[in-house]
C-alpha atoms as a PDB file:
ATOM      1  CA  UNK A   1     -33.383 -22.946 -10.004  1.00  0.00           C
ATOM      2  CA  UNK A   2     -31.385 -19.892 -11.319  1.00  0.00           C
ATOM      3  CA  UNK A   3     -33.455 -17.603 -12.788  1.00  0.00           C
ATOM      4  CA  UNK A   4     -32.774 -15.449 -16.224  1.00  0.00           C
ATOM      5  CA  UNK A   5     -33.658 -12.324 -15.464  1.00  0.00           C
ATOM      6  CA  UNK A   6     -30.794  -9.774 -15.344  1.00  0.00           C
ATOM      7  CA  UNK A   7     -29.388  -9.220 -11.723  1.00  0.00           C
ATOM      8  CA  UNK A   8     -28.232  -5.527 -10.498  1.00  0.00           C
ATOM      9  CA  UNK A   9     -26.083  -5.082  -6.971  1.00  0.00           C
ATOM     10  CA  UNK A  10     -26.251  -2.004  -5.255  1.00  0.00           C
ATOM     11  CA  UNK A  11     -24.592  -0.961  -2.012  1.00  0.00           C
ATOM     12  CA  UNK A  12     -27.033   1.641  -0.274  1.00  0.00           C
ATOM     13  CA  UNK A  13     -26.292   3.934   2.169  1.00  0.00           C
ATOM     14  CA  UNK A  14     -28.073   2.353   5.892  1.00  0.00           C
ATOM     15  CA  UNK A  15     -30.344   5.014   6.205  1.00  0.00           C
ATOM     16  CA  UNK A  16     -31.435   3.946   2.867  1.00  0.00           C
ATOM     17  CA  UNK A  17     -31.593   0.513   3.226  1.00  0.00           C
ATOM     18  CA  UNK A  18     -33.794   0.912   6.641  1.00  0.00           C
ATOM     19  CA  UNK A  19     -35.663   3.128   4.275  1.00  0.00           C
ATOM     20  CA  UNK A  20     -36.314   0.062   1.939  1.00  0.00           C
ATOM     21  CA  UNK A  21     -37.054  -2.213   5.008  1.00  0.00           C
ATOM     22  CA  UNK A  22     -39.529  -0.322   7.066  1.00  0.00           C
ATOM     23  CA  UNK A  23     -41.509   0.755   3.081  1.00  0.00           C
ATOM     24  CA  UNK A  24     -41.229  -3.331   2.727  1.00  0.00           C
ATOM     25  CA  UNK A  25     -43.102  -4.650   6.253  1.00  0.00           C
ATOM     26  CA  UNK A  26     -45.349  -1.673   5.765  1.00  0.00           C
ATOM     27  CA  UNK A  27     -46.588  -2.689   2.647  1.00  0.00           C
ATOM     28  CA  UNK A  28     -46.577  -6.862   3.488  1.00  0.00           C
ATOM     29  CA  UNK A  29     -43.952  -7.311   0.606  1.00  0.00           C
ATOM     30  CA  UNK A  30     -42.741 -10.752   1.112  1.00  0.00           C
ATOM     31  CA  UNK A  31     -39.251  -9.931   0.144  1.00  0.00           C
ATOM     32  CA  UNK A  32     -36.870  -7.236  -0.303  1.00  0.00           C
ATOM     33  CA  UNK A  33     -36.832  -7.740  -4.372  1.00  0.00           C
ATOM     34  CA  UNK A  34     -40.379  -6.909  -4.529  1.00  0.00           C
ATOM     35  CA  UNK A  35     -40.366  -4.212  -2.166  1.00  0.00           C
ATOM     36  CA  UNK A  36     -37.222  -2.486  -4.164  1.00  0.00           C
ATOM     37  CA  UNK A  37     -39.051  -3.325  -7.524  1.00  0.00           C
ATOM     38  CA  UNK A  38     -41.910  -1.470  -6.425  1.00  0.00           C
ATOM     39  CA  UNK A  39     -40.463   1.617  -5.614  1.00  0.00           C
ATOM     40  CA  UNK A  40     -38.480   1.960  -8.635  1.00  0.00           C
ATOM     41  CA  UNK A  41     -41.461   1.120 -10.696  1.00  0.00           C
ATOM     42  CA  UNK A  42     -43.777   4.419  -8.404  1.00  0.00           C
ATOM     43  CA  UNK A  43     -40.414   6.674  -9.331  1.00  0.00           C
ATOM     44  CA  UNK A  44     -39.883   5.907 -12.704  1.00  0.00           C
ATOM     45  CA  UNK A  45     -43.905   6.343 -13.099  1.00  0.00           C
ATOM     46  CA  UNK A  46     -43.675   9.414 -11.580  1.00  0.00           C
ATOM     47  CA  UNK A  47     -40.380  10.860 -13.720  1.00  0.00           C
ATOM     48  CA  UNK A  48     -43.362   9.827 -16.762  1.00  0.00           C
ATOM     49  CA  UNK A  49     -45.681  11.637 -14.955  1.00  0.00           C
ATOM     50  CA  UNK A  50     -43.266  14.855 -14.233  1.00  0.00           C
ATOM     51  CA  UNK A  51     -41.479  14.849 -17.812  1.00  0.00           C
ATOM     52  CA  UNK A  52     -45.412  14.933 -19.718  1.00  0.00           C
ATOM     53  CA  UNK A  53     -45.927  17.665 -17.931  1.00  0.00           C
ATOM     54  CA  UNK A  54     -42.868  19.314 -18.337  1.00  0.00           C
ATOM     55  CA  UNK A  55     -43.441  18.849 -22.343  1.00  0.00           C
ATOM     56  CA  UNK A  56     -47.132  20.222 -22.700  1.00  0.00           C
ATOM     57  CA  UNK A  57     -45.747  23.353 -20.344  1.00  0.00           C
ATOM     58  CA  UNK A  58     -42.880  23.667 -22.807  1.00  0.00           C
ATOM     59  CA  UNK A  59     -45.143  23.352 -25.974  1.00  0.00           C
ATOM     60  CA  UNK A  60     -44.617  26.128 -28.454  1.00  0.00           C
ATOM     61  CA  UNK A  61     -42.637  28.111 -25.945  1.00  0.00           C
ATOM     62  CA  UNK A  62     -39.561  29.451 -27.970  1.00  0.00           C
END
């Protein structure tokens, strides 16, 4: 059943990819998708994370 979620293609580097792999059997992901969703969810929590802090560190500095 096709699914209507948006769909992205990337071509990775293979360092990259083995990366992906060796993060997915470490963590018991079942499939690549959900291994590759979870990292981009941990770095776009931590960007969140790093641009906060950036913004109190930067408040009332002119």
């Amino acid at each position: 059943m096709p699914t209507e979620k948006p769909r992205v293609i990337i071509t990775l580097p293979g360092d990259l990819f083995d990366r992906i792999e060796d993060f997915r059997y470490e963590n018991r992901y079942p499939n690549r998708s959900e291994a590759v969703l979870a990292l981009i969810e941990e770095g776009l929590k931590v960007l969140h994370r790093k641009e906060s802090v950036d913004g109190k560190q930067n408040k009332g500095v002119d």
